[in-house]
N, C-alpha and C. Protein backbone atom coordinates (compact mmCIF):
# COMPACT_ATOMS: atom_id res chain seq x y z
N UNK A 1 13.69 19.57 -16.40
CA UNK A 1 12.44 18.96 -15.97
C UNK A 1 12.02 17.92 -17.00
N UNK A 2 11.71 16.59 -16.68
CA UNK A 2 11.12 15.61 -17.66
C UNK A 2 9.86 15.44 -17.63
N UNK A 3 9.16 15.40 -18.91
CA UNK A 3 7.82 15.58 -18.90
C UNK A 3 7.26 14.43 -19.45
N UNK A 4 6.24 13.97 -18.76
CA UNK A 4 5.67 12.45 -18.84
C UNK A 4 4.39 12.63 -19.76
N UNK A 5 3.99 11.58 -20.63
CA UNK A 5 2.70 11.28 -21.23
C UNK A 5 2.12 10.78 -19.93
N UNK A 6 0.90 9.99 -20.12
CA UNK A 6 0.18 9.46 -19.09
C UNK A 6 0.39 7.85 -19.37
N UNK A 7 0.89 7.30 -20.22
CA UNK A 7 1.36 6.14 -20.42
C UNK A 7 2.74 5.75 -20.11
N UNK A 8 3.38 6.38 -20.16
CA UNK A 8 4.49 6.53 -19.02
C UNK A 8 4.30 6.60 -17.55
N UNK A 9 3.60 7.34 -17.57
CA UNK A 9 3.16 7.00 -15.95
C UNK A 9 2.60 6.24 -15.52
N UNK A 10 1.61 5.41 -16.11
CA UNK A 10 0.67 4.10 -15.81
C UNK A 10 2.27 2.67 -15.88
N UNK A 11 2.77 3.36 -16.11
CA UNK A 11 3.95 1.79 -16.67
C UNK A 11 5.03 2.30 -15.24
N UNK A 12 4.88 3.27 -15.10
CA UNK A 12 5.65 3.54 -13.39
C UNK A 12 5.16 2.71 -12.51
N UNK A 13 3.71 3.32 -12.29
CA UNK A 13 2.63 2.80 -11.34
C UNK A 13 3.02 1.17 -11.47
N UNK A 14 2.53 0.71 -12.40
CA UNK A 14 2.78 -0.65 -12.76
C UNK A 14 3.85 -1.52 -12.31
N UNK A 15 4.83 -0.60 -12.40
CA UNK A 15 6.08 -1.48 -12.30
C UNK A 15 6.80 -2.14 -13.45
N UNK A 16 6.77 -1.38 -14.65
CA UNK A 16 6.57 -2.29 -16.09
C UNK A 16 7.72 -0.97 -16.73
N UNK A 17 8.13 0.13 -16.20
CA UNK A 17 8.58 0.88 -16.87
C UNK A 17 10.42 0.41 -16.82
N UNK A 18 10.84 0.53 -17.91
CA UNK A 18 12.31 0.13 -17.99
C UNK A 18 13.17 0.73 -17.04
N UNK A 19 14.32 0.11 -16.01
CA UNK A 19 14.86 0.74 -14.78
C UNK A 19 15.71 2.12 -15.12
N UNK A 20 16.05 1.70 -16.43
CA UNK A 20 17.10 3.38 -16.86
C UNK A 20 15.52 4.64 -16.66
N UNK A 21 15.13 4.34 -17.69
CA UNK A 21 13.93 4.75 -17.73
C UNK A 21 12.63 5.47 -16.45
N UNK A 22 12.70 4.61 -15.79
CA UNK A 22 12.28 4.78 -14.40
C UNK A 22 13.02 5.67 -13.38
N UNK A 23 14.36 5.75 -13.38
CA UNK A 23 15.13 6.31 -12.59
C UNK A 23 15.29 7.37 -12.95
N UNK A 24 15.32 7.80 -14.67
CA UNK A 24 15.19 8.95 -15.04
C UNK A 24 14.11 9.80 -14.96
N UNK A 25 13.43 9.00 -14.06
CA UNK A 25 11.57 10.05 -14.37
C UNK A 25 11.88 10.32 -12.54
N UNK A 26 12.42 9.05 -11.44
CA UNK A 26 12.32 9.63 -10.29
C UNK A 26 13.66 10.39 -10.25
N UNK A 27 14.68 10.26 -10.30
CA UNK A 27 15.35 11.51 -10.07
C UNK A 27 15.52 12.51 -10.66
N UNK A 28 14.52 12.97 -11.73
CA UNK A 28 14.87 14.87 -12.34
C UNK A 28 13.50 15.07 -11.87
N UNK A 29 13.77 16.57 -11.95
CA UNK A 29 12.29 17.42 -11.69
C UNK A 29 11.16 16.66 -12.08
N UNK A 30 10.19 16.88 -11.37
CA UNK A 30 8.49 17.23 -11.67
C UNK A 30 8.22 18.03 -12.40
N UNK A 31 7.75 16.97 -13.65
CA UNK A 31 6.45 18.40 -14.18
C UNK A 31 5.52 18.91 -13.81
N UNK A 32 5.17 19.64 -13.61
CA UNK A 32 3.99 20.40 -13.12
C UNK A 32 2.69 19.43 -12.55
N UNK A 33 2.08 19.06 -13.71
CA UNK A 33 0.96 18.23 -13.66
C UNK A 33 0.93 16.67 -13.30
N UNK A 34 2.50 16.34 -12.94
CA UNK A 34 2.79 14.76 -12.81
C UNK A 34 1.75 14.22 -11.47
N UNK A 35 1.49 14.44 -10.69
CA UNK A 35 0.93 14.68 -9.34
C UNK A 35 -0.99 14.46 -9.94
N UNK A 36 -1.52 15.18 -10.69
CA UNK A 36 -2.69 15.37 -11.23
C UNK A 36 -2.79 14.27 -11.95
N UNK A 37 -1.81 14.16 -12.77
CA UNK A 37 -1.64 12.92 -13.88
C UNK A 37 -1.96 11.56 -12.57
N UNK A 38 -0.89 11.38 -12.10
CA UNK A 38 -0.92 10.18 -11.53
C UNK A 38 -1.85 10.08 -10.38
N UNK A 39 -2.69 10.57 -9.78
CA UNK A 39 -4.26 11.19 -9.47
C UNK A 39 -5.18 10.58 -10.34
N UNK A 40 -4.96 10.90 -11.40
CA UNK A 40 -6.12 10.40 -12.51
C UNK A 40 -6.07 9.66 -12.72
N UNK A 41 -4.55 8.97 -12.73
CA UNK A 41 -5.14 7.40 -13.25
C UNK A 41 -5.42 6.61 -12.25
N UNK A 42 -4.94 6.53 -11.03
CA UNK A 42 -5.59 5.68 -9.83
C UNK A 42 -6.85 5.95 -9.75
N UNK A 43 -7.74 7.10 -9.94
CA UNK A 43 -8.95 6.96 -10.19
C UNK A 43 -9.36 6.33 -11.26
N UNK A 44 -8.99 6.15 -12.23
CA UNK A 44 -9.38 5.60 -13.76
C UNK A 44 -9.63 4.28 -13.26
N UNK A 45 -8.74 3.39 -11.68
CA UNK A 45 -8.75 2.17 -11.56
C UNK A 45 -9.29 1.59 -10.99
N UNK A 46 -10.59 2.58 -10.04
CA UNK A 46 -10.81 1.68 -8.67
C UNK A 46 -12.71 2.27 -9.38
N UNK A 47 -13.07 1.22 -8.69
CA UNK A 47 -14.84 1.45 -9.32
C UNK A 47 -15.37 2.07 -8.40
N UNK A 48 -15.16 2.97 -7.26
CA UNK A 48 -15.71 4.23 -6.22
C UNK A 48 -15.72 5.85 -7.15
N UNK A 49 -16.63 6.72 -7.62
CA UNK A 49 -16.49 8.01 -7.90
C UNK A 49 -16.00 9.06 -7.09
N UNK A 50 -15.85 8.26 -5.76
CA UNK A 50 -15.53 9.38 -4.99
C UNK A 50 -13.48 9.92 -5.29
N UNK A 51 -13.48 11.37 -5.24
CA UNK A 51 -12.24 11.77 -5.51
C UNK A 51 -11.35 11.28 -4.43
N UNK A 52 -9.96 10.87 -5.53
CA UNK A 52 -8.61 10.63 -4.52
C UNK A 52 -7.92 11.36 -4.19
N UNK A 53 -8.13 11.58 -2.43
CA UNK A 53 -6.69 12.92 -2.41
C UNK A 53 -5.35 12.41 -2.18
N UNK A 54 -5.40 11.65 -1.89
CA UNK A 54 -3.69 10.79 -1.56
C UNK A 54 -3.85 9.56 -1.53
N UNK A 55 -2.77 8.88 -2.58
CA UNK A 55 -2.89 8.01 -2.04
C UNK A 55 -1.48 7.58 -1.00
N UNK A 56 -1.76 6.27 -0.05
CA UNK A 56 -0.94 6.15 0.94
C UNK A 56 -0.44 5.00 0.58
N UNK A 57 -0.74 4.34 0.03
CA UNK A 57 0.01 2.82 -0.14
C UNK A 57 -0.35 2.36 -1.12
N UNK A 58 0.05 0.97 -1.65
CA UNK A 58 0.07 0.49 -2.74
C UNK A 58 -1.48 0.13 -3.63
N UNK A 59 -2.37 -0.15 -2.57
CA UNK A 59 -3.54 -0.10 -2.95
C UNK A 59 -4.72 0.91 -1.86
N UNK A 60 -4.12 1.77 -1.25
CA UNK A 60 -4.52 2.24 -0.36
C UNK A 60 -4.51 4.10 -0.49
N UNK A 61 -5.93 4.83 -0.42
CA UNK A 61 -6.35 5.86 -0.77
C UNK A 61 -6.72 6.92 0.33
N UNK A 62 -6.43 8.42 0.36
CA UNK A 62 -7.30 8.80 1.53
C UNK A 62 -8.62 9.56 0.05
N UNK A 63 -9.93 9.34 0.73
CA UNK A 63 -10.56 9.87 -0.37
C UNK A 63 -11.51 10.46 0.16
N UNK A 64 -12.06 11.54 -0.96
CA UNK A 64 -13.19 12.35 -0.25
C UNK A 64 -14.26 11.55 -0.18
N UNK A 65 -15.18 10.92 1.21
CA UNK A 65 -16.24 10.15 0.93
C UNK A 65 -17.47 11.05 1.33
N UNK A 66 -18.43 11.09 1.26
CA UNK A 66 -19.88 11.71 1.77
C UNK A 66 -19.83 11.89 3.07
N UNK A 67 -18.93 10.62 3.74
CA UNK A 67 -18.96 11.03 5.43
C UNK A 67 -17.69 12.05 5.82
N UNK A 68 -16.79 11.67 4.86
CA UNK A 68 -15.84 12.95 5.40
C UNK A 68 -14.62 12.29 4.53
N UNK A 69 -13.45 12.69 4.56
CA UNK A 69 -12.30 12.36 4.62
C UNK A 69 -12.17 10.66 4.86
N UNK A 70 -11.28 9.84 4.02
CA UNK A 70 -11.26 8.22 4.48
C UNK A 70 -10.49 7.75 4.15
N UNK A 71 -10.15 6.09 4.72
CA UNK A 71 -9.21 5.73 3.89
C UNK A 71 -9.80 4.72 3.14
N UNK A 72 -9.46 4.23 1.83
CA UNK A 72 -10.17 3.14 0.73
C UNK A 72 -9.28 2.38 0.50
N UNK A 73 -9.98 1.09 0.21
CA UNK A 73 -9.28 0.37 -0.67
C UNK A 73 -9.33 -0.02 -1.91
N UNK A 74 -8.73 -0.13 -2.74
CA UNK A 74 -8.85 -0.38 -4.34
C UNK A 74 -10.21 -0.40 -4.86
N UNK A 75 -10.61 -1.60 -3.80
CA UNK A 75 -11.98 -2.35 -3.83
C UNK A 75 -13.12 -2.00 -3.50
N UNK A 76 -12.45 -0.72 -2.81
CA UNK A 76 -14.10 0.27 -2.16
C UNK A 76 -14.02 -0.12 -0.66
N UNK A 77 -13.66 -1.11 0.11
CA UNK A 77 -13.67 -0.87 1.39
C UNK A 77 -12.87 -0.03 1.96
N UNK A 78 -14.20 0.13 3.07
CA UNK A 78 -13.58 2.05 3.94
C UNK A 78 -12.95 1.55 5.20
N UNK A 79 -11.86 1.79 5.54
CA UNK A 79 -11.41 1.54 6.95
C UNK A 79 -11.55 2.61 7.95
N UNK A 80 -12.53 3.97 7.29
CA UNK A 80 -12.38 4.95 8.63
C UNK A 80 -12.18 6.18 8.34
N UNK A 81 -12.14 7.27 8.99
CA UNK A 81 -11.78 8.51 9.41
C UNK A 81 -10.31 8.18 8.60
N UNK A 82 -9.34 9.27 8.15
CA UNK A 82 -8.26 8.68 7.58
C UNK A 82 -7.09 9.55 9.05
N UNK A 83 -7.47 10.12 9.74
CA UNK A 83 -7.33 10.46 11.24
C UNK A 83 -6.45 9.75 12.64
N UNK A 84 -7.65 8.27 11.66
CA UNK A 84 -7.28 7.22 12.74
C UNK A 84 -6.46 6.10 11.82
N UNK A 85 -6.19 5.03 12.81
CA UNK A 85 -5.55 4.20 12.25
C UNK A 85 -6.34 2.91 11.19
N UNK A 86 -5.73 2.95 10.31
CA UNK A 86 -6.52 2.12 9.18
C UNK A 86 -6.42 0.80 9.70
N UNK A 87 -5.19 0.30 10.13
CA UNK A 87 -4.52 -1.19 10.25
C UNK A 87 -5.67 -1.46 11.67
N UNK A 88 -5.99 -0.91 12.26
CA UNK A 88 -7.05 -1.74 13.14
C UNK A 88 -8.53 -2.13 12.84
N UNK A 89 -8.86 -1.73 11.15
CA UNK A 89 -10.12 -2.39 10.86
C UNK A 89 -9.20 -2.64 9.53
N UNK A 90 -8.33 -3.91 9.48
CA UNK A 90 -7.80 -5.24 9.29
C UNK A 90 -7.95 -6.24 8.89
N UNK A 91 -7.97 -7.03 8.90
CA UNK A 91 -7.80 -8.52 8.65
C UNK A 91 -6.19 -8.63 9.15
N UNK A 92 -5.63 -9.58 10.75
CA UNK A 92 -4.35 -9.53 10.79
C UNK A 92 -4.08 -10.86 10.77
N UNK A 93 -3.22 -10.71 9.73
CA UNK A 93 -2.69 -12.40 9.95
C UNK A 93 -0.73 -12.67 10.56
N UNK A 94 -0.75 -13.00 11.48
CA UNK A 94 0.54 -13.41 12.15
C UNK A 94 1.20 -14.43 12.05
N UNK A 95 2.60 -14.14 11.15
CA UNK A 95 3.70 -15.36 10.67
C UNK A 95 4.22 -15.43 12.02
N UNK A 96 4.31 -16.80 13.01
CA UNK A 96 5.05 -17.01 14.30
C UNK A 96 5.97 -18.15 13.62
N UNK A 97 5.73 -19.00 13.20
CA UNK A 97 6.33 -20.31 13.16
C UNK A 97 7.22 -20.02 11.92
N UNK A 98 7.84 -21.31 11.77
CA UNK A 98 8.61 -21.46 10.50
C UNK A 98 7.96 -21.71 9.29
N UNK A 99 7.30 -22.35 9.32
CA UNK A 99 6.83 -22.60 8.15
C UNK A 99 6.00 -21.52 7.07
N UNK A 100 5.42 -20.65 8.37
CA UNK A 100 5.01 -19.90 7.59
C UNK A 100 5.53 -18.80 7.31
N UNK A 101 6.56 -18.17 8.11
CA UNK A 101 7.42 -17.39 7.67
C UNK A 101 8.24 -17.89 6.20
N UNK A 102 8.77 -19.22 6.25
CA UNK A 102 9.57 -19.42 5.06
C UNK A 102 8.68 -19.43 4.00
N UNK A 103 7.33 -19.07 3.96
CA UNK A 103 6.26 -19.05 2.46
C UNK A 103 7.05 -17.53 1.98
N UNK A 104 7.28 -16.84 2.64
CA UNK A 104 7.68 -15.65 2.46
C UNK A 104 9.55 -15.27 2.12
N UNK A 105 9.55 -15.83 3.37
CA UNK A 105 11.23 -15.83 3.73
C UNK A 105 11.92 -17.28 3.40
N UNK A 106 12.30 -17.91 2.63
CA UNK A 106 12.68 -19.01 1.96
C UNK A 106 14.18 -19.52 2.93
N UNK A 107 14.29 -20.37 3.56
CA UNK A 107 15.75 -20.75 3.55
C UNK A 107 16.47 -19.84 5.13
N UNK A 108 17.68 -19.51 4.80
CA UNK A 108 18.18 -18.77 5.20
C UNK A 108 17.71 -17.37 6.03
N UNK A 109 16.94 -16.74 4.66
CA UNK A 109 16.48 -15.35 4.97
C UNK A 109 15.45 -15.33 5.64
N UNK A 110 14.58 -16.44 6.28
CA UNK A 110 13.63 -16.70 7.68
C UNK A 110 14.64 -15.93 8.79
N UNK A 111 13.60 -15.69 9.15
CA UNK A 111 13.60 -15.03 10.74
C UNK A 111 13.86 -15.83 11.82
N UNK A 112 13.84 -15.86 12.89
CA UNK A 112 13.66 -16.93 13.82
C UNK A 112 12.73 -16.80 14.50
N UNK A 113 11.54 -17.67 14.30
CA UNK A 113 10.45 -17.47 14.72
C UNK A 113 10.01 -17.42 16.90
N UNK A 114 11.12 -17.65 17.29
CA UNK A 114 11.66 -17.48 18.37
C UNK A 114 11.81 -16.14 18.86
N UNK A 115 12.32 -15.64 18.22
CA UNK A 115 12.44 -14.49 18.24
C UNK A 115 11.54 -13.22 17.78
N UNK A 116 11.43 -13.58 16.81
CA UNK A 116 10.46 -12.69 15.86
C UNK A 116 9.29 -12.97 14.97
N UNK A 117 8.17 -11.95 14.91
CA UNK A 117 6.98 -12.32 14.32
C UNK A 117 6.63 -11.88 13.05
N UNK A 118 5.78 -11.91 12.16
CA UNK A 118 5.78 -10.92 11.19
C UNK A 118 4.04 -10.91 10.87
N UNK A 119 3.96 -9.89 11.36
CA UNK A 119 2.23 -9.18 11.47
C UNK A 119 2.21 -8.65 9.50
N UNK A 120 0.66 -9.12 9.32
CA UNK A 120 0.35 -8.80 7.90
C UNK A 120 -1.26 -8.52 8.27
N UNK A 121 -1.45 -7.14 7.49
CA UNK A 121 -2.62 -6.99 7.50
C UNK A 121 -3.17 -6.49 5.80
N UNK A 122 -4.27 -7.14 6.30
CA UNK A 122 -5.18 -7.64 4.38
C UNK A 122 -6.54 -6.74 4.78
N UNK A 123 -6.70 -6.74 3.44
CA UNK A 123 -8.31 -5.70 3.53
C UNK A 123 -9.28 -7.17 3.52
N UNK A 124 -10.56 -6.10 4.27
CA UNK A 124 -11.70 -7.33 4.71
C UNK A 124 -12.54 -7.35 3.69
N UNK A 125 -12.36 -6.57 2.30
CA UNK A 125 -13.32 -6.35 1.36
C UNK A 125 -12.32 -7.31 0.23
N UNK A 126 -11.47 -7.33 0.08
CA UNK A 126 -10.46 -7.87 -1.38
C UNK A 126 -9.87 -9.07 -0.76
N UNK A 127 -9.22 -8.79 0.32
CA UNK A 127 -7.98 -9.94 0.96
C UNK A 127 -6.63 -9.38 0.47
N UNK A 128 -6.67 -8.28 -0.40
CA UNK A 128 -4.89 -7.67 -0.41
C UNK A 128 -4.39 -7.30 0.59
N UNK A 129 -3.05 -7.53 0.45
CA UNK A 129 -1.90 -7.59 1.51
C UNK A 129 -1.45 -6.01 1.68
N UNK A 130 -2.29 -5.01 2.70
CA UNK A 130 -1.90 -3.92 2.50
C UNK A 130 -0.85 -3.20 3.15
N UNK A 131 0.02 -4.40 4.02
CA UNK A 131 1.24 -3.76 4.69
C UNK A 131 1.71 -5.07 5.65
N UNK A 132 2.90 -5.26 6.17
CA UNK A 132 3.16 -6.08 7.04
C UNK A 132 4.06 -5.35 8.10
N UNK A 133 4.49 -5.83 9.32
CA UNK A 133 5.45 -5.21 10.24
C UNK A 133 6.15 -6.24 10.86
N UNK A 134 7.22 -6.72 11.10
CA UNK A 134 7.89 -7.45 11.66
C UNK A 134 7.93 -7.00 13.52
N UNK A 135 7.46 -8.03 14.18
CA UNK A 135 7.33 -7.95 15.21
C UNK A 135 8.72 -8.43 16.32
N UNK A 136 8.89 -8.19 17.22
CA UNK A 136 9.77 -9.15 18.80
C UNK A 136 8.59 -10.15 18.95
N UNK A 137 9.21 -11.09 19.17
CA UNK A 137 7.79 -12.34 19.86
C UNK A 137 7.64 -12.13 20.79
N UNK A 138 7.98 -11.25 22.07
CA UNK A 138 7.84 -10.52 23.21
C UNK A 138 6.35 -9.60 23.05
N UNK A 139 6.59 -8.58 22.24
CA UNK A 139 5.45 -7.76 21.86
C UNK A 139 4.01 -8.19 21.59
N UNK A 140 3.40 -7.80 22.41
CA UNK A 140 1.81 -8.55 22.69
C UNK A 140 1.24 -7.31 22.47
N UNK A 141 1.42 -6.41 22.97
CA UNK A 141 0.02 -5.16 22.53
C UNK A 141 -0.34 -4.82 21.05
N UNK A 142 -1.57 -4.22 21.32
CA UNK A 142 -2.40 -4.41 20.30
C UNK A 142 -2.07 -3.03 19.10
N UNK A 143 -0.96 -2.40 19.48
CA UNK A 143 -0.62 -1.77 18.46
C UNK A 143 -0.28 -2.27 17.25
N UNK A 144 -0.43 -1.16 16.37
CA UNK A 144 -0.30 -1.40 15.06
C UNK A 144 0.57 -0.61 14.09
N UNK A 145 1.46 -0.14 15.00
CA UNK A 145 2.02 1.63 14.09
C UNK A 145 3.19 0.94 13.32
């Protein structure tokens, strides 16, 4: 079992921790408290007191709020019941064309906007990019899964 300081773990989170290094912390055991640890410090980061029980994405929290159960963002905006779907209180922005796909997809590795779309949805409180989905340009409903 490898056992982490909490500065080790903030440099995970980060993305800053060396790849030997990194790989050695995700593939051996859990310490016990790694889970609590890395709990605490995503709270250490976001200016809401309310406790984090999971988080789900990169800047994205389910947390205990006064109204119940939610999902947060970094920034403190609430998208909801964490029940329901977060991605429909959104901000969606839709890559159709070329140009704006290649801000992303450079060259080659574009899509064909003919073919395919690429749905991005941003929080309405920050503007972070909290997930995208590549769409069929066929696909019109208003799902979001």
């Amino acid at each position: 079992m490898t056992s982490c300081d909490k500065k080790t773990i903030q440099d995970l989170i980060d993305g800053t921790l060396p790849w030997p290094a990194a790989k050695s912390i995700t593939s051996s055991y859990k310490d016990d408290d790694r889970c609590d640890t890395h709990l605490q410090i995503l709270w250490e980061r976001v200016p809401w007191p309310e406790q984090i029980l999971c988080p789900i994405g990169e800047h994205l929290h389910i947390v205990q709020a006064a109204s119940g159960r939610a999902v947060r963002c970094d920034c403190g905006h609430e998208f909801g019941d964490y029940r329901q779907n977060w991605k429909l209180n959104t901000l969606v922005r839709v890559r159709g064309d070329r140009e704006s796909i290649e801000e992303i997809y450079p060259g080659r590795y574009a899509c064909d906007p003919e073919w395919m779309r690429i749905r991005e949805f941003l929080c309405l409180g920050c503007y972070t990019l909290l997930g995208s989905r590549p769409l069929h340009r066929a696909f019109r409903s208003c799902s979001t899964s």
